[in-house]
Protein backbone atom coordinates (compact mmCIF):
# COMPACT_ATOMS: atom_id res chain seq x y z
CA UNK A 1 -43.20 46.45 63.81
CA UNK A 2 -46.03 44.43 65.37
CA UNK A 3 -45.18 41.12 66.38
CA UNK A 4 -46.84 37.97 68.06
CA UNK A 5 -44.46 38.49 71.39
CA UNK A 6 -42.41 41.05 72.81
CA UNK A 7 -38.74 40.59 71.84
CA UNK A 8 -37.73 41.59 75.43
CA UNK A 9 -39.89 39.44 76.98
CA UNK A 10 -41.49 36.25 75.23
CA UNK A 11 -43.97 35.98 77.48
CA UNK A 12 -45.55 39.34 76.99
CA UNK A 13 -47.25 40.25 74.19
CA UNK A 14 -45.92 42.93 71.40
CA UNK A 15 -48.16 46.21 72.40
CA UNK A 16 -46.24 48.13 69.31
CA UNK A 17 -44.23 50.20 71.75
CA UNK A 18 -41.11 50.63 69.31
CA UNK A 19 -38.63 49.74 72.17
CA UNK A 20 -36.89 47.23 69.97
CA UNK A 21 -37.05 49.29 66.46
CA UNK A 22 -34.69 52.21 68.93
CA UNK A 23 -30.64 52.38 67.61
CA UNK A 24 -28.39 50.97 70.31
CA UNK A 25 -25.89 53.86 69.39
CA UNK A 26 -28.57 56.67 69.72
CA UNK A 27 -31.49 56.23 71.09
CA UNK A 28 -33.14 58.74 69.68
CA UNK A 29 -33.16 57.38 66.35
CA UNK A 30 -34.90 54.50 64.62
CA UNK A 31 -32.63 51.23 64.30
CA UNK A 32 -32.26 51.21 60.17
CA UNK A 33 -29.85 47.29 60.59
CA UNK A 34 -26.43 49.34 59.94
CA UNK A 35 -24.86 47.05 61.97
CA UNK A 36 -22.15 50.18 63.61
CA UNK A 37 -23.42 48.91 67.28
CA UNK A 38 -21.67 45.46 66.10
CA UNK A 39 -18.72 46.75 65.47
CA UNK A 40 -18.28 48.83 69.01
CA UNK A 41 -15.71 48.00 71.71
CA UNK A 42 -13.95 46.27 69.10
CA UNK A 43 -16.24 43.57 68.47
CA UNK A 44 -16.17 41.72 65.36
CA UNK A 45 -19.10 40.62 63.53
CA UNK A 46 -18.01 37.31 62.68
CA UNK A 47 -18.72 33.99 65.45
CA UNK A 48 -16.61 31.12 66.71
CA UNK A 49 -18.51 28.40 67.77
CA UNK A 50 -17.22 26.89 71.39
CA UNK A 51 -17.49 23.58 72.31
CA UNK A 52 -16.70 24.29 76.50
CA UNK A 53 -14.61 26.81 78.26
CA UNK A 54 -12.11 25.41 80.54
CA UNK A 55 -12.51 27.26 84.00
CA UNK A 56 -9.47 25.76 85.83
CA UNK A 57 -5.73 25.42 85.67
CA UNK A 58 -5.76 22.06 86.83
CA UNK A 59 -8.69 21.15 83.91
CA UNK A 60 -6.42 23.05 81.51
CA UNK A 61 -3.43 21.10 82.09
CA UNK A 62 -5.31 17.24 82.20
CA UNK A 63 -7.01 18.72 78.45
CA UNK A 64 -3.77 19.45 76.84
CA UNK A 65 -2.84 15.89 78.61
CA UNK A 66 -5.23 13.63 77.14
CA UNK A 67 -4.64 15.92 73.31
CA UNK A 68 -1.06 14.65 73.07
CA UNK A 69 -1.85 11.28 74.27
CA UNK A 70 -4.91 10.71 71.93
CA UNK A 71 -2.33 11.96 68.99
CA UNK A 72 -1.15 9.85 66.66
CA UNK A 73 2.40 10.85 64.95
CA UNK A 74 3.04 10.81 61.02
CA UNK A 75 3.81 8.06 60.51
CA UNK A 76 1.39 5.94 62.68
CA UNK A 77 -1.10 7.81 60.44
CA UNK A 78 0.53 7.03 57.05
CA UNK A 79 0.71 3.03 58.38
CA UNK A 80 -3.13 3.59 58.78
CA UNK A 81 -3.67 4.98 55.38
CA UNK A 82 -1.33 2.39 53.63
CA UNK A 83 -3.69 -0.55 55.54
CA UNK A 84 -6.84 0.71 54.63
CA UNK A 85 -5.46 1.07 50.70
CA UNK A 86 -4.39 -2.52 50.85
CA UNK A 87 -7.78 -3.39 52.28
CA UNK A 88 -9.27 -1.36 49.71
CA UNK A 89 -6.96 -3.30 46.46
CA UNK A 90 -7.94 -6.59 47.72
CA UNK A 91 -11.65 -5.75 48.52
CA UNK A 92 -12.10 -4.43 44.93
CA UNK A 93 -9.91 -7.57 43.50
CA UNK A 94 -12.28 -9.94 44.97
CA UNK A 95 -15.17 -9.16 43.14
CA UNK A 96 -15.16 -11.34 39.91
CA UNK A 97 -16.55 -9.55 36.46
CA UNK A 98 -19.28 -11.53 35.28
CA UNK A 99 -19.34 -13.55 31.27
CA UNK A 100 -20.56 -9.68 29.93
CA UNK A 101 -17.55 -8.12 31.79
CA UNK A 102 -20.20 -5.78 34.16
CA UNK A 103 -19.38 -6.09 37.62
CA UNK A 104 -22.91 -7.00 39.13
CA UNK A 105 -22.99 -7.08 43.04
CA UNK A 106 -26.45 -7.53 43.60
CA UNK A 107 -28.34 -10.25 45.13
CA UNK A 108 -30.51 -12.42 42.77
CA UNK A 109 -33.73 -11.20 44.40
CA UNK A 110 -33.01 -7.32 43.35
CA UNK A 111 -34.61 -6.53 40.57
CA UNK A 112 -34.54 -2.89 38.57
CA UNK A 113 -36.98 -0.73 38.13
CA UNK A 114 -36.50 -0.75 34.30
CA UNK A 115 -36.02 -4.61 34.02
CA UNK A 116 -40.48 -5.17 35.15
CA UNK A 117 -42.76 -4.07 32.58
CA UNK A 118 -45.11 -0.68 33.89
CA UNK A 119 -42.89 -0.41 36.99
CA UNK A 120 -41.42 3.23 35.69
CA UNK A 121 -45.01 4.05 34.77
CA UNK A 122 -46.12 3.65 37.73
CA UNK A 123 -43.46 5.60 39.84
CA UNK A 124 -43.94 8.56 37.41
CA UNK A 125 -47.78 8.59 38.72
CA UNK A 126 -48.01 9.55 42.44
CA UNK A 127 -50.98 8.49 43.00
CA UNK A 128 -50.78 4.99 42.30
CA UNK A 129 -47.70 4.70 43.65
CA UNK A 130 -49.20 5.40 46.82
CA UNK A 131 -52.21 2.74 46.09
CA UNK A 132 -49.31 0.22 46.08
CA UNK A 133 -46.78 0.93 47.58
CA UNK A 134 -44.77 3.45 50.27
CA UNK A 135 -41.76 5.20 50.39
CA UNK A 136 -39.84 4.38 53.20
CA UNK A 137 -36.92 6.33 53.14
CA UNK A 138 -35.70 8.70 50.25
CA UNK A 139 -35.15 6.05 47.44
CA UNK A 140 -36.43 2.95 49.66
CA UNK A 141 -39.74 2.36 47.92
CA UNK A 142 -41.43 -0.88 49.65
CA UNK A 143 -44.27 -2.54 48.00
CA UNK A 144 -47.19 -3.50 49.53
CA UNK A 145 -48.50 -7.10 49.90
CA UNK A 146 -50.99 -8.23 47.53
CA UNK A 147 -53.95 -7.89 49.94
CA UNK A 148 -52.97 -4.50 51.46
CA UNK A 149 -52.96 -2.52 48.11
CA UNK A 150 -57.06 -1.85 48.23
């Protein structure tokens, strides 16, 4: 299989020599992805991803240290939860339904799409969209001012 760069060596480039299409098991054969040479010296093929490896005794002990000070215990956690429900009640209970009983957060200078004649028009066409205006994020469409639109 000819490639851009040798596999063995990424600074050399792939001459077609067939070293890495050779079966780990036998080399004699042609590798055909059975995946046997995974499964030697009891490997398994599936991966655990490891965040450090402690070298040390002394490391080891001052790691399992700082886990069971840093944990919390049941019912430190359940106080937690119970606050941020309570936050939660009166956060939503502070919001007052307006005269048509819609709850309308917005800010009197947000306007939607569908509320300005042509605006949907013009976001379905690409290419004026980009005449007038620019997507800043995904979603955050700004518009541009009136003199940088030409």
């Amino acid at each position: 299989m000819k490639r851009e760069f040798c596999i063995f060596n990424n600074k050399k480039n792939c001459t077609d020599c067939g070293e890495c299409e050779r079966c780990d098991l036998d080399p004699t054969k042609q590798c055909n992805n059975c995946g046997k040479c995974l499964e030697t010296q009891e490997f398994d093929m599936k991966g655990v991803k490891i965040d450090g490896i402690i070298e040390d005794d002394k490391e080891a002990k001052e790691y399992q240290a700082e886990l069971e000070n840093n944990s919390e215990s049941e019912d430190e956690i359940q106080e937690n939860n119970d606050d941020r429900e309570l936050i939660y009640d009166n956060y939503i209970d502070g919001y007052k339904n307006d005269d048509d009983g819609e709850l309308d957060a917005w800010n009197e200078n947000i306007e939607y799409i569908d509320d300005i004649d042509g605006l949907s028009e013009l976001m379905e066409d690409e290419d004026k969209l980009k005449k007038y205006a620019n997507e800043e994020f995904p979603g955050l469409i700004r518009f541009k001012g009136r003199k940088n639109h030409d």
